[in-house]
N, C-alpha and C. Protein backbone atom coordinates (compact mmCIF):
# COMPACT_ATOMS: atom_id res chain seq x y z
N UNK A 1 26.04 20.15 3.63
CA UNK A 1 25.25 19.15 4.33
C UNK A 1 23.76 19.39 4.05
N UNK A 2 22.82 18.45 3.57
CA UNK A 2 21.72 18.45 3.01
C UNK A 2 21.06 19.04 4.57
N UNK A 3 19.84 19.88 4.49
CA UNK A 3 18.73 20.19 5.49
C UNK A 3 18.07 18.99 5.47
N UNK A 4 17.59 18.90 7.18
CA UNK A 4 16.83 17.31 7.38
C UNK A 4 15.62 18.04 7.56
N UNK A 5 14.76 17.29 6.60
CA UNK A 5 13.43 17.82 6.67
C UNK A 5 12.59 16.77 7.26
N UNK A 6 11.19 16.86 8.39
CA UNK A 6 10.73 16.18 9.24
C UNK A 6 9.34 16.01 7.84
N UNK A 7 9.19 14.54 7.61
CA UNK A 7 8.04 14.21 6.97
C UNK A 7 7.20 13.88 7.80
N UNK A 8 6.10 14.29 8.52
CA UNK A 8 5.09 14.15 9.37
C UNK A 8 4.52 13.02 8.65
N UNK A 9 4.24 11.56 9.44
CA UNK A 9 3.74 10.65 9.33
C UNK A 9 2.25 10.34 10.19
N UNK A 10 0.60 10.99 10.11
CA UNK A 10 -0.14 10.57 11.07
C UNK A 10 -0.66 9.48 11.10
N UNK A 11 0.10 8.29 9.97
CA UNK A 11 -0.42 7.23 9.84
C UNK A 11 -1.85 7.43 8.57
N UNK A 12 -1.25 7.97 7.59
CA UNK A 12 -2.18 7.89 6.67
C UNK A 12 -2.10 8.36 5.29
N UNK A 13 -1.77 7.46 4.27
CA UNK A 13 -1.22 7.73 2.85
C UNK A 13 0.75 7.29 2.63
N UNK A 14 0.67 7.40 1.49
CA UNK A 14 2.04 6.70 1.10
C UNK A 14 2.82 8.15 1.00
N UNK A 15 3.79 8.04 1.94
CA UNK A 15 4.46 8.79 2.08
C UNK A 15 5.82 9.50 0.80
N UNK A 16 6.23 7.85 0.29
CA UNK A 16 7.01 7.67 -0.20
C UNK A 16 7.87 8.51 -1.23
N UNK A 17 6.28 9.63 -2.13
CA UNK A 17 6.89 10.27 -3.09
C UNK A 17 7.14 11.92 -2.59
N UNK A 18 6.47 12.08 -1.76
CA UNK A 18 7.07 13.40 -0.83
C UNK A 18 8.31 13.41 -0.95
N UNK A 19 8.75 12.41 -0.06
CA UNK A 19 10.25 11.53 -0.05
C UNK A 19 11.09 11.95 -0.31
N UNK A 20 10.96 11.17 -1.58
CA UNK A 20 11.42 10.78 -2.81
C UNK A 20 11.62 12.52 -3.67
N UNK A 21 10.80 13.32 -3.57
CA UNK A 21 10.84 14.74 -3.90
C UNK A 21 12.02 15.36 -3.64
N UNK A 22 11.54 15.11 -2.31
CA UNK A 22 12.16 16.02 -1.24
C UNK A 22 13.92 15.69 -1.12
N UNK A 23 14.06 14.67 -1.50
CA UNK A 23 15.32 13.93 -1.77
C UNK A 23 16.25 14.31 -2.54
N UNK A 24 15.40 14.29 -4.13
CA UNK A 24 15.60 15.06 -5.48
C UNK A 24 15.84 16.68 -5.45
N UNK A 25 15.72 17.25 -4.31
CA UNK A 25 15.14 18.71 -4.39
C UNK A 25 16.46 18.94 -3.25
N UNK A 26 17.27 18.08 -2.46
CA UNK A 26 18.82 18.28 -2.14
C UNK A 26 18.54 18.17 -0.49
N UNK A 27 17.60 17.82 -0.13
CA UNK A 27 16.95 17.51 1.66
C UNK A 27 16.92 16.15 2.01
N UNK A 28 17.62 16.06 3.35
CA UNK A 28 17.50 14.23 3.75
C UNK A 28 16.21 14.43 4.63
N UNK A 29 14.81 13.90 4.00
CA UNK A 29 13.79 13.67 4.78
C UNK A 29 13.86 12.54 5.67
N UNK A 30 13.10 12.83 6.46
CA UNK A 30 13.20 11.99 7.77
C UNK A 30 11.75 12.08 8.42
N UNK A 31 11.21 10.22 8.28
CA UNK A 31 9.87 10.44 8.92
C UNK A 31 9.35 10.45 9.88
N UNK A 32 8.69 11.28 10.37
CA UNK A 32 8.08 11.42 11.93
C UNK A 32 6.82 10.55 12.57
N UNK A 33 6.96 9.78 13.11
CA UNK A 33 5.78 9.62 13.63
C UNK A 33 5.53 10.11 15.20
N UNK A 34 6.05 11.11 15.41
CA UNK A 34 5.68 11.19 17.07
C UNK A 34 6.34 12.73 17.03
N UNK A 35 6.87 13.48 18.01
CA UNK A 35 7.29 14.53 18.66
C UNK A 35 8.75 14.36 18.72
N UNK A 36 9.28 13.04 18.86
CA UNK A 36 10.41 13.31 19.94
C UNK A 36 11.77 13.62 18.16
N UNK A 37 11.46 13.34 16.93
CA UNK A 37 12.68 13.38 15.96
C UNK A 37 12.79 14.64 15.60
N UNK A 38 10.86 15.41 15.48
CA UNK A 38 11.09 16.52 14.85
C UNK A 38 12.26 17.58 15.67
N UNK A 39 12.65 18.15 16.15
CA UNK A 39 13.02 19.35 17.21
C UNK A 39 14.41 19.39 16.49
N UNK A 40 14.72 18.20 16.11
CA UNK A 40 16.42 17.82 15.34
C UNK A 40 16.52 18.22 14.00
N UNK A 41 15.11 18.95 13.31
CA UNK A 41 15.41 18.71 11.93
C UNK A 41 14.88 20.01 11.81
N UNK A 42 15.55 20.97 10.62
CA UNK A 42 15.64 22.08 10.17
C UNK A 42 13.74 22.66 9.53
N UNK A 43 13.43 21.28 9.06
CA UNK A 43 11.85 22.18 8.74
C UNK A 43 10.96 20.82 8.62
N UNK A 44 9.67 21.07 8.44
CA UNK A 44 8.91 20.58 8.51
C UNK A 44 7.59 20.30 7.43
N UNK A 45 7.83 19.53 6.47
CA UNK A 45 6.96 19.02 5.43
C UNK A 45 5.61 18.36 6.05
N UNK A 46 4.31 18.80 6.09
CA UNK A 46 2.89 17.65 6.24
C UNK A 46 2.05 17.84 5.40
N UNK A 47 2.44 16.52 4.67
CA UNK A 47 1.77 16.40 3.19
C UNK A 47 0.25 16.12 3.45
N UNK A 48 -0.40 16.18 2.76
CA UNK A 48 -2.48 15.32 3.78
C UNK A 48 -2.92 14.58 2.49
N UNK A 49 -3.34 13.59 3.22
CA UNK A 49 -4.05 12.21 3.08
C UNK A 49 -5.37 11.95 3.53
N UNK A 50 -6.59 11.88 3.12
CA UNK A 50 -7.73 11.75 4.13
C UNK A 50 -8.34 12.80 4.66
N UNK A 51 -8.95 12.97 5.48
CA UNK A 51 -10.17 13.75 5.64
C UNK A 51 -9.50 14.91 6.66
N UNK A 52 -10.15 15.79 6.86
CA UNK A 52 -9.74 16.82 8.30
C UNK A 52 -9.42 16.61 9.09
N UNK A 53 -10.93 15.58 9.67
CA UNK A 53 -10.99 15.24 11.41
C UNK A 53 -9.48 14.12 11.62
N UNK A 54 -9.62 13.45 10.71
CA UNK A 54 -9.00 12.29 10.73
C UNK A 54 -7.73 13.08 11.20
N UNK A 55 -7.37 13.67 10.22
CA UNK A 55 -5.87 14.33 10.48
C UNK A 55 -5.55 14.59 11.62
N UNK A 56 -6.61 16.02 12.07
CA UNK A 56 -6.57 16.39 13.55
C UNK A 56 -6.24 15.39 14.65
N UNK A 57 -7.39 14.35 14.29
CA UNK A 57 -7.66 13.54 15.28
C UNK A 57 -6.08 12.75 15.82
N UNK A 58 -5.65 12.56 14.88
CA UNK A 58 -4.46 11.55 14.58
C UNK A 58 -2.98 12.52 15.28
N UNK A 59 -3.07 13.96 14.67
CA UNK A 59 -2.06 14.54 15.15
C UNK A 59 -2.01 14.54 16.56
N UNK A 60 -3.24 14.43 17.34
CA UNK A 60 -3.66 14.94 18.83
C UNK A 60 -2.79 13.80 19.45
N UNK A 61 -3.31 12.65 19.11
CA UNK A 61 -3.20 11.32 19.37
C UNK A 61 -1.64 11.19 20.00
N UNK A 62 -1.06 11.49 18.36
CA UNK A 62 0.56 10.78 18.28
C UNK A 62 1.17 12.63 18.98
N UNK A 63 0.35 13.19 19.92
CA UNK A 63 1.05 14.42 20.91
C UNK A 63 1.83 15.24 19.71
N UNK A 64 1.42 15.51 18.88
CA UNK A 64 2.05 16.37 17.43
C UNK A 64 1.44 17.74 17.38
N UNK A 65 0.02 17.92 18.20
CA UNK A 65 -0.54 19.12 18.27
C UNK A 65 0.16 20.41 18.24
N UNK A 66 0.31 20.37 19.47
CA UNK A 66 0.86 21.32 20.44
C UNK A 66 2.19 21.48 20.07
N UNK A 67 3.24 20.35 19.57
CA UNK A 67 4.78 20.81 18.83
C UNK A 67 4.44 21.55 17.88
N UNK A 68 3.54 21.03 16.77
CA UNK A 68 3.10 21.87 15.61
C UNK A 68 3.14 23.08 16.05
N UNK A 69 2.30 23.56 16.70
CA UNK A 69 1.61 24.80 17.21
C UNK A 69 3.05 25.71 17.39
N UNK A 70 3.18 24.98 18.23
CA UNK A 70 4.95 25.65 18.75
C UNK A 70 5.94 26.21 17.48
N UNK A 71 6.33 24.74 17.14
CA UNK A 71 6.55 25.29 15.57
C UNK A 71 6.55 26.47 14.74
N UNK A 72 5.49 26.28 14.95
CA UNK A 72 4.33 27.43 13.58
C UNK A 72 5.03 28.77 14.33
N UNK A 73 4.51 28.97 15.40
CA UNK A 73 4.32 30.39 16.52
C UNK A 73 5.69 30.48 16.67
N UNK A 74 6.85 29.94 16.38
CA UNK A 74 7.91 30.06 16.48
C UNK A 74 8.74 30.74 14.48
N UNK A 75 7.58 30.82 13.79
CA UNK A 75 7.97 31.03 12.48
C UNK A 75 9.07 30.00 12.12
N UNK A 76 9.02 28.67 12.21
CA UNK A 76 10.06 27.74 11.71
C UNK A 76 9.83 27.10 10.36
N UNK A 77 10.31 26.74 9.46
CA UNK A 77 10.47 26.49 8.25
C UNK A 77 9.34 25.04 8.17
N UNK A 78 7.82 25.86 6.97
CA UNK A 78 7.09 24.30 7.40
C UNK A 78 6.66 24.81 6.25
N UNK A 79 6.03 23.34 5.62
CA UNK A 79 5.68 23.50 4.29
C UNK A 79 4.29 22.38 4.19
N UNK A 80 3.35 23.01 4.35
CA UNK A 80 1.80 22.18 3.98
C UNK A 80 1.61 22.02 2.62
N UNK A 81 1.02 20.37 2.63
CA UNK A 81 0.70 20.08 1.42
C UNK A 81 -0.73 19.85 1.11
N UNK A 82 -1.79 20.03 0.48
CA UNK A 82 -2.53 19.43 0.53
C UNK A 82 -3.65 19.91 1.84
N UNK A 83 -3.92 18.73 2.52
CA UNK A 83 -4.27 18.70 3.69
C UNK A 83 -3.35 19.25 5.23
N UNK A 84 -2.25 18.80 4.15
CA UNK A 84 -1.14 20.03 5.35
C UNK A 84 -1.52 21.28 5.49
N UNK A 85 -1.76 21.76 4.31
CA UNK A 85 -1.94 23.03 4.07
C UNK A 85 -3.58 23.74 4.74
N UNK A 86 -4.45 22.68 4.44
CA UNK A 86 -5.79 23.41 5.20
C UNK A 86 -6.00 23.02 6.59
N UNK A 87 -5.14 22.26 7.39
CA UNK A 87 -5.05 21.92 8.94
C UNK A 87 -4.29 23.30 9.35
N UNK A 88 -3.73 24.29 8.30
CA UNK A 88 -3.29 25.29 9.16
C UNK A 88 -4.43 26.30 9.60
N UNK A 89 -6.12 25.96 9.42
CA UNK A 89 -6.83 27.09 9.11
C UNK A 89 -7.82 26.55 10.79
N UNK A 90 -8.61 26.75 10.71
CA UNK A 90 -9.83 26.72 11.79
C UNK A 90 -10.04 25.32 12.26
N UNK A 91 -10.88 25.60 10.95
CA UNK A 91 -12.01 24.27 11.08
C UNK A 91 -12.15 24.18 9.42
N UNK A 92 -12.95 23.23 9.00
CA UNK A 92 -13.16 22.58 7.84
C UNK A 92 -14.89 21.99 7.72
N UNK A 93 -15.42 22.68 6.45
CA UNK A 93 -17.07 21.86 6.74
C UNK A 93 -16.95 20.36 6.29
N UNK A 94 -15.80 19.85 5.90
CA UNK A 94 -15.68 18.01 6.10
C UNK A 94 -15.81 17.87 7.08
N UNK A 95 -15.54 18.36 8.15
CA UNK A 95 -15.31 17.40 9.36
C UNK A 95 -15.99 18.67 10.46
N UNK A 96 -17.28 18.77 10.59
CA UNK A 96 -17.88 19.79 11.44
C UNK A 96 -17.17 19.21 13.19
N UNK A 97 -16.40 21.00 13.86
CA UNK A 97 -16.29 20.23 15.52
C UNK A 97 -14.54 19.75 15.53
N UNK A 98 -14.16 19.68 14.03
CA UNK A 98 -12.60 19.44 14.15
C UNK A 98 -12.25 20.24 14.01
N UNK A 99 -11.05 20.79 14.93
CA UNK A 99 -10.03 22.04 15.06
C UNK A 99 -8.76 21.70 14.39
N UNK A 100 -8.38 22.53 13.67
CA UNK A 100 -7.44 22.36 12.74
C UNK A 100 -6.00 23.14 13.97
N UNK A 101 -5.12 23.38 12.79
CA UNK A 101 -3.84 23.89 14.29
C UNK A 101 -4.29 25.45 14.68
N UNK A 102 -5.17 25.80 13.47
CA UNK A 102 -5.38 27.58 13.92
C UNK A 102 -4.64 28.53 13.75
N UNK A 103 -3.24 28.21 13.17
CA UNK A 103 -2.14 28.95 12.87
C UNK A 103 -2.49 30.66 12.10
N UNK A 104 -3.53 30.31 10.90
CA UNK A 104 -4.46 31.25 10.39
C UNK A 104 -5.35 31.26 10.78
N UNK A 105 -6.53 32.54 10.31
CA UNK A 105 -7.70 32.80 10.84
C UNK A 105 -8.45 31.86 9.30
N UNK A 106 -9.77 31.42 9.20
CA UNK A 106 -10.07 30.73 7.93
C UNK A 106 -10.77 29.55 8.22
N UNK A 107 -11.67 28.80 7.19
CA UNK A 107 -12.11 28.15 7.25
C UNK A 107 -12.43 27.34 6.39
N UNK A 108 -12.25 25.95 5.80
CA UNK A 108 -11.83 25.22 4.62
C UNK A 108 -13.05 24.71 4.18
N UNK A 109 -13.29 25.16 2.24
CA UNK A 109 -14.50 25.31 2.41
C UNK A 109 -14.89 24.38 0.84
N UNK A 110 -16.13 23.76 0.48
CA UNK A 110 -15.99 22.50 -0.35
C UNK A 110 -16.13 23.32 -1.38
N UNK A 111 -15.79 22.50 -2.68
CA UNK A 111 -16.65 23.47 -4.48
C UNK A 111 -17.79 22.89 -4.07
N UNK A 112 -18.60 23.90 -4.82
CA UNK A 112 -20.07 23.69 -4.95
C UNK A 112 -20.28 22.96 -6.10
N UNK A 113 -21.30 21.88 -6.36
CA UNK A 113 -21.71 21.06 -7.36
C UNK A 113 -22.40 22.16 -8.18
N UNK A 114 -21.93 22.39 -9.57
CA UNK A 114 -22.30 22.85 -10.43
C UNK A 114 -22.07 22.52 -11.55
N UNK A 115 -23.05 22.33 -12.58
CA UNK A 115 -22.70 22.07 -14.41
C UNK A 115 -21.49 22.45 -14.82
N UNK A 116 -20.86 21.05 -14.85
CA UNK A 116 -19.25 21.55 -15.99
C UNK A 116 -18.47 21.28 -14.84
N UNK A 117 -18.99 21.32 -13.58
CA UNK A 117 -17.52 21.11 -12.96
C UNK A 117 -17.63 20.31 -12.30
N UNK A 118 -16.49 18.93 -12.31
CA UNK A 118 -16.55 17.63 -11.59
C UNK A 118 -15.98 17.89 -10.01
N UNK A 119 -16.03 17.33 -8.87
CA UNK A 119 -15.71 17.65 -7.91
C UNK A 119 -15.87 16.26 -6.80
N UNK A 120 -14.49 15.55 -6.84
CA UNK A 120 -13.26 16.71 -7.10
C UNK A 120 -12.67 17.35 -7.31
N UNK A 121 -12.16 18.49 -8.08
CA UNK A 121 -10.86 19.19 -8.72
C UNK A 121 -9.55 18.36 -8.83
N UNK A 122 -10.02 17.62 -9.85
CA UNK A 122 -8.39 16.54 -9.90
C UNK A 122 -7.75 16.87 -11.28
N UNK A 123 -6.51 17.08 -11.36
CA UNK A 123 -5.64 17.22 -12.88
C UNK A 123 -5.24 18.42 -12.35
N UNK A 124 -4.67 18.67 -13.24
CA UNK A 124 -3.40 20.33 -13.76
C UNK A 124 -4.46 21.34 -14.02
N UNK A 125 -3.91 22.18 -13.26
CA UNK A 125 -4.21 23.82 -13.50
C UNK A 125 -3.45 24.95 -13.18
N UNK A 126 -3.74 26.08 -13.99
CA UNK A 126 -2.42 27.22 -13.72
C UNK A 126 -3.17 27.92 -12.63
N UNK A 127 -1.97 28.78 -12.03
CA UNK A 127 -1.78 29.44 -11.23
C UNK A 127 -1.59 30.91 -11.51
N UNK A 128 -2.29 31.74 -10.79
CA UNK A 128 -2.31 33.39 -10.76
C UNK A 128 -1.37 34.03 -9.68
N UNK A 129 -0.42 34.65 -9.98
CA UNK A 129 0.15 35.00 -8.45
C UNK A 129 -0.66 35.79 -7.82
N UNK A 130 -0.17 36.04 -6.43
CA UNK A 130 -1.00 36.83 -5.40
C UNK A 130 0.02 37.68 -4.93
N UNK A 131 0.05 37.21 -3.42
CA UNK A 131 1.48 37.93 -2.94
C UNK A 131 2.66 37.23 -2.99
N UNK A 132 4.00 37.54 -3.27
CA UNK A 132 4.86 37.33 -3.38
C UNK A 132 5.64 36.19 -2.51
N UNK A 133 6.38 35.52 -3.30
CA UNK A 133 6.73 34.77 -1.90
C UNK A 133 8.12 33.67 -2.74
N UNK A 134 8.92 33.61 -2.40
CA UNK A 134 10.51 33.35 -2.70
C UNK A 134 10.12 31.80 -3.46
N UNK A 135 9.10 31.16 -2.75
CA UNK A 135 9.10 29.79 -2.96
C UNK A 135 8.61 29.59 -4.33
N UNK A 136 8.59 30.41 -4.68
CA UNK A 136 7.95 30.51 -6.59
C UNK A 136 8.58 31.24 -7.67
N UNK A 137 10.25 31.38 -6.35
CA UNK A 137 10.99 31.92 -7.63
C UNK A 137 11.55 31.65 -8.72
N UNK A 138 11.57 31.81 -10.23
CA UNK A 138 12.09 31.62 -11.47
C UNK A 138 10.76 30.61 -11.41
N UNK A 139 9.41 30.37 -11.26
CA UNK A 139 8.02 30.06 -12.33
C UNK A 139 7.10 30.96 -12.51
N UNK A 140 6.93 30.91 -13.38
CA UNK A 140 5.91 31.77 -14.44
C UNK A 140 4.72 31.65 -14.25
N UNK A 141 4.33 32.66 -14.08
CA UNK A 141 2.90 32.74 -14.08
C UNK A 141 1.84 32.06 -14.91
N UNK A 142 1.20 31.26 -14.50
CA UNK A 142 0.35 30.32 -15.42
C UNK A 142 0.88 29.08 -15.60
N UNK A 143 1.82 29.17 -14.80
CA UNK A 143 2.40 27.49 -14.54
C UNK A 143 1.25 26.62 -13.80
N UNK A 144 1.27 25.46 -14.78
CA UNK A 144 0.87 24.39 -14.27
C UNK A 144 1.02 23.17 -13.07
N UNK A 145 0.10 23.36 -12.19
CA UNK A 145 0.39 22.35 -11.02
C UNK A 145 -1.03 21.26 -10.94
N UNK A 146 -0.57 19.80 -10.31
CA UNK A 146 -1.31 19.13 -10.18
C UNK A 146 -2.12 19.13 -8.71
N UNK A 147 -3.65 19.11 -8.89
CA UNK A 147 -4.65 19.35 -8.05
C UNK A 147 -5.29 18.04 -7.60
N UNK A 148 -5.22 17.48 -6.30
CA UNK A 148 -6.91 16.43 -5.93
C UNK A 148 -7.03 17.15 -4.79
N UNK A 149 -8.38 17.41 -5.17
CA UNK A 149 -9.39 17.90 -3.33
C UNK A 149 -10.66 18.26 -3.99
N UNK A 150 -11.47 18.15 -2.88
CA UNK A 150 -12.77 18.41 -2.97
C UNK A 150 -12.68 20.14 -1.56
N UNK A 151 -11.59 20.29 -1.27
CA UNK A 151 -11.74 21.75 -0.58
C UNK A 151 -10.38 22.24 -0.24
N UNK A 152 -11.10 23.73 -0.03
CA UNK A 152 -9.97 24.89 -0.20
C UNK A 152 -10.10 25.50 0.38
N UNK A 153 -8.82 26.07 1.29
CA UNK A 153 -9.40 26.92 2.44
C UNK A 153 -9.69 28.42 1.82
N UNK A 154 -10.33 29.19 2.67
CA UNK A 154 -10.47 30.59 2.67
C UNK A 154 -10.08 31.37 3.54
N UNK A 155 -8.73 31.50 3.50
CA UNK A 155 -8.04 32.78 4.77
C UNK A 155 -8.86 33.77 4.62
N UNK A 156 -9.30 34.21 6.09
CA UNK A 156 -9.67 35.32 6.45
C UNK A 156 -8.82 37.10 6.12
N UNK A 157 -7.45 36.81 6.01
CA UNK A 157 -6.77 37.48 5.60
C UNK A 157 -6.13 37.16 3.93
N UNK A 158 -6.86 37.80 3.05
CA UNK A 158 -6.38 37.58 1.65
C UNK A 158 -5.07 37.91 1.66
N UNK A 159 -4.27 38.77 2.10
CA UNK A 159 -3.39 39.37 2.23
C UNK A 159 -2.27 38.10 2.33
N UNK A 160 -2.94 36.63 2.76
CA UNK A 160 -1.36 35.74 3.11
C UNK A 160 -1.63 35.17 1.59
N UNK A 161 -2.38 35.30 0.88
CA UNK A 161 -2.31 34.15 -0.53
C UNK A 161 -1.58 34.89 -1.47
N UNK A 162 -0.72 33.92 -1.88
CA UNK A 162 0.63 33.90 -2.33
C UNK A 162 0.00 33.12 -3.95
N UNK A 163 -0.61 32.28 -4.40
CA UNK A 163 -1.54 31.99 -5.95
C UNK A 163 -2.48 31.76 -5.42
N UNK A 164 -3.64 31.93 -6.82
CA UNK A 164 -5.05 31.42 -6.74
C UNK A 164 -4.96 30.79 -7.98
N UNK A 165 -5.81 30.31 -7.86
CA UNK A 165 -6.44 29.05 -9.09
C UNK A 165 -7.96 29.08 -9.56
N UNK A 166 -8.10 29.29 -10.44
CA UNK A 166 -9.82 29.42 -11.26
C UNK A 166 -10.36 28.09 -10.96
N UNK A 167 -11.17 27.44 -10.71
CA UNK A 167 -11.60 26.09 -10.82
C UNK A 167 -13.92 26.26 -10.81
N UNK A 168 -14.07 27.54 -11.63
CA UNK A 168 -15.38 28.01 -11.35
C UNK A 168 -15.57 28.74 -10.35
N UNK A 169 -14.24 28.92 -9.31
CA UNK A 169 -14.48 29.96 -8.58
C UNK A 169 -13.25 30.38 -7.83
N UNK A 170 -12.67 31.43 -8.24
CA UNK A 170 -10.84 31.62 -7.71
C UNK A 170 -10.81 30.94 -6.07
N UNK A 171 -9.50 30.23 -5.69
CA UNK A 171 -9.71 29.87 -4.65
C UNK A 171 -8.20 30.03 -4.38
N UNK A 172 -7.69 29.78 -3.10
CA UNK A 172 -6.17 30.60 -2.66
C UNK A 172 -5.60 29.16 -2.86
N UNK A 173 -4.85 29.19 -3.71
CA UNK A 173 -4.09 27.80 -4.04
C UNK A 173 -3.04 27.34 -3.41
N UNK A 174 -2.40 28.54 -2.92
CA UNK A 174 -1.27 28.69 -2.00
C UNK A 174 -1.28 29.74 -1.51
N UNK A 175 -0.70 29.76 0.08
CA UNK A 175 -0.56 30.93 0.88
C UNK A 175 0.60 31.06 1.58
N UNK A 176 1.34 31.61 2.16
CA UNK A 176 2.67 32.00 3.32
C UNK A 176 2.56 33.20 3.68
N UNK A 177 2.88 33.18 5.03
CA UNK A 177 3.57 34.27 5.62
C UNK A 177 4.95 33.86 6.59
N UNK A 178 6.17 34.41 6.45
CA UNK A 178 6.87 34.15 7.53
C UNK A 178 7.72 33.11 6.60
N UNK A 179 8.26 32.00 7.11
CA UNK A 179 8.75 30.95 6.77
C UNK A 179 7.52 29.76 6.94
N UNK A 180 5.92 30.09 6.68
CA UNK A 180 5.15 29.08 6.70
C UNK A 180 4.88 28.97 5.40
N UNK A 181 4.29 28.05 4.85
CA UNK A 181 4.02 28.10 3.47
C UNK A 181 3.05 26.78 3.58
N UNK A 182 1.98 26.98 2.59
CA UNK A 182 0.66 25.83 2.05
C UNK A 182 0.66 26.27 0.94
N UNK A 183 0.41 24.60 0.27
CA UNK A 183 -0.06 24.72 -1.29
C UNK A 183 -1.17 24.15 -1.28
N UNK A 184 -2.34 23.97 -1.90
CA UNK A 184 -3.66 23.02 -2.02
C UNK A 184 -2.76 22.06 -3.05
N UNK A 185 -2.07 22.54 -3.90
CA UNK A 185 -1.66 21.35 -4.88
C UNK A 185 -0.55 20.56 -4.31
N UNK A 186 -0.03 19.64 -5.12
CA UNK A 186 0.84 18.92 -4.98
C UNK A 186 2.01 18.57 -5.92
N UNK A 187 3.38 19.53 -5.06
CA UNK A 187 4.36 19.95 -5.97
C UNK A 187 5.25 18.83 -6.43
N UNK A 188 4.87 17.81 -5.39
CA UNK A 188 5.54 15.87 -5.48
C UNK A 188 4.92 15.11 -6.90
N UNK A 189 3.70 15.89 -7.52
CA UNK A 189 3.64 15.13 -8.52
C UNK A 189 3.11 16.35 -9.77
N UNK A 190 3.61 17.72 -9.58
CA UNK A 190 4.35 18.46 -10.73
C UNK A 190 5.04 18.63 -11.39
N UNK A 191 5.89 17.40 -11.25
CA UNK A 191 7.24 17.39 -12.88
C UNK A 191 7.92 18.67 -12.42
N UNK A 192 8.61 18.82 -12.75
CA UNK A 192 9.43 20.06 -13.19
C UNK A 192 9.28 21.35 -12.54
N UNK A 193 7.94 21.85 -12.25
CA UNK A 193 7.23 23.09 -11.72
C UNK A 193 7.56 22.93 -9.77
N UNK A 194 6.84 21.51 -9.67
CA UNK A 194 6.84 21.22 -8.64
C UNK A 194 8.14 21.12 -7.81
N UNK A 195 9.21 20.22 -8.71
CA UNK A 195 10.29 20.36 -7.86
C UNK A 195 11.30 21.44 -7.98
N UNK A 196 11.41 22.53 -8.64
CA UNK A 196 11.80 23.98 -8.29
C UNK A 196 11.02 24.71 -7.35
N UNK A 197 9.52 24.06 -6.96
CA UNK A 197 9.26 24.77 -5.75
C UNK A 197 9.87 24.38 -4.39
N UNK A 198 9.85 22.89 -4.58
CA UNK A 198 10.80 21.91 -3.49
C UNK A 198 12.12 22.32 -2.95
N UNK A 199 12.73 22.67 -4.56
CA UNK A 199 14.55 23.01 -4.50
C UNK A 199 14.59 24.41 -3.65
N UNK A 200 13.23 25.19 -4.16
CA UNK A 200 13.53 26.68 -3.30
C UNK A 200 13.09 26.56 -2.10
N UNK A 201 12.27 25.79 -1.88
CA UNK A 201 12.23 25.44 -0.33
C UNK A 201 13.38 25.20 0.23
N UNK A 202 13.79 24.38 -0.43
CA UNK A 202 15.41 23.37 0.65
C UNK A 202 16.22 24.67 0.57
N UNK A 203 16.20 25.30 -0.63
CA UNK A 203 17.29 26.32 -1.07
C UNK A 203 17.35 27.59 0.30
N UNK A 204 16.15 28.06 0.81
CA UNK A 204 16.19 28.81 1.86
C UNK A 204 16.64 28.39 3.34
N UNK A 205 16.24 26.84 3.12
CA UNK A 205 16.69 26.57 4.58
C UNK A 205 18.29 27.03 4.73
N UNK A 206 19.10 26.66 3.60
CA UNK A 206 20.84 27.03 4.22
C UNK A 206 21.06 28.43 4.92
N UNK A 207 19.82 29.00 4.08
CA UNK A 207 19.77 30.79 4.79
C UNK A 207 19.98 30.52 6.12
N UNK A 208 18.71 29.67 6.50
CA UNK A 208 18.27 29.86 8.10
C UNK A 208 18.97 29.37 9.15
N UNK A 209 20.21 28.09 8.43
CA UNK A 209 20.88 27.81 9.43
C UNK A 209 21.65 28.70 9.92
């Protein structure tokens, strides 16, 4: 029986190819817009779309906060994407005054405008491992993943980053501890790389049931 994975919906971006991933990768996603579906479903995908505050703002709204939180502090199977991934940190200098879930200690932080480097950070780039972590098992080091953001968080504890990425200045590309996991990239539109990170995601949940 496929793991039902909760696609957090805050009302912002096309959900569709998460999905559609997540589908391919052996998980019946299921989209959330509120509190009351997640509690039924084995883990928890929030891909990000849009700005910090926005996010925050939106999760507060649709009462998603505080389950999150729960969630998290409960070590349950969640997988940040993107903006998923830096709502697990503080705060963010996009959105000065927005509180992210806090799950980590950290603070999400922009590239600096400098010669040679466009910024955003959009296209493919490899990956350096860090610390270890199941969800990257059987890819190779220097595998290629696809990048858009203009920021990246900085855990206070180096110790949870799991890859970094060069982009003029190493930044934690992905991090986990526990059964939490963030990528800055986006494994929904990595070909091949991306969805063996997907499959080992789904692949652990049968553990956990």
């Amino acid at each position: 029986m496929a793991p039902r994975v909760a696609v957090i919906d805050y009302g912002s971006g096309n959900l569709r190819s998460v999905e559609k991933a997540l589908q391919k990768a052996g998980a019946e996603p299921v989209r959330c817009e509120n509190t009351g579906s997640i509690a039924a479903c084995d883990a928890v995908v929030l891909p990000g779309v849009g700005s910090f505050g926005d996010c925050a703002r939106s999760l507060e709204e649709r009462g998603m906060t505080s389950t999150l939180r729960e969630w998290l502090a409960a070590d349950r199977p969640y997988l940040g994407i993107c903006l998923g991934y830096q709502i697990l940190f503080d705060s963010s200098e996009e959105s000065p005054g927005a509180r992210g879930l806090g799950h980590w200690r950290g603070k999400v932080t922009r590239f600096q405008d400098a010669p040679g480097r466009k910024v955003p950070h959009m296209g493919w780039n490899s990956l350096k491992w860090g610390a270890q972590d199941k969800i990257f098992s059987g890819i190779p080091e220097g595998a290629h993943v696809f990048f858009v953001h203009s920021y990246y968080p900085a855990p206070t504890d180096r110790t949870l980053v799991t890859a970094w990425c060069d982009y003029g200045v190493q930044f934690a590309a992905a991090a986990a501890r526990g059964r939490v996991h963030g990528m800055q990239f986006h494994p929904e539109k990595s070909q091949d790389v991306g969805l063996r990170i997907l499959e080992n995601f789904v692949r652990g949940l049968h553990g956990d049931k």
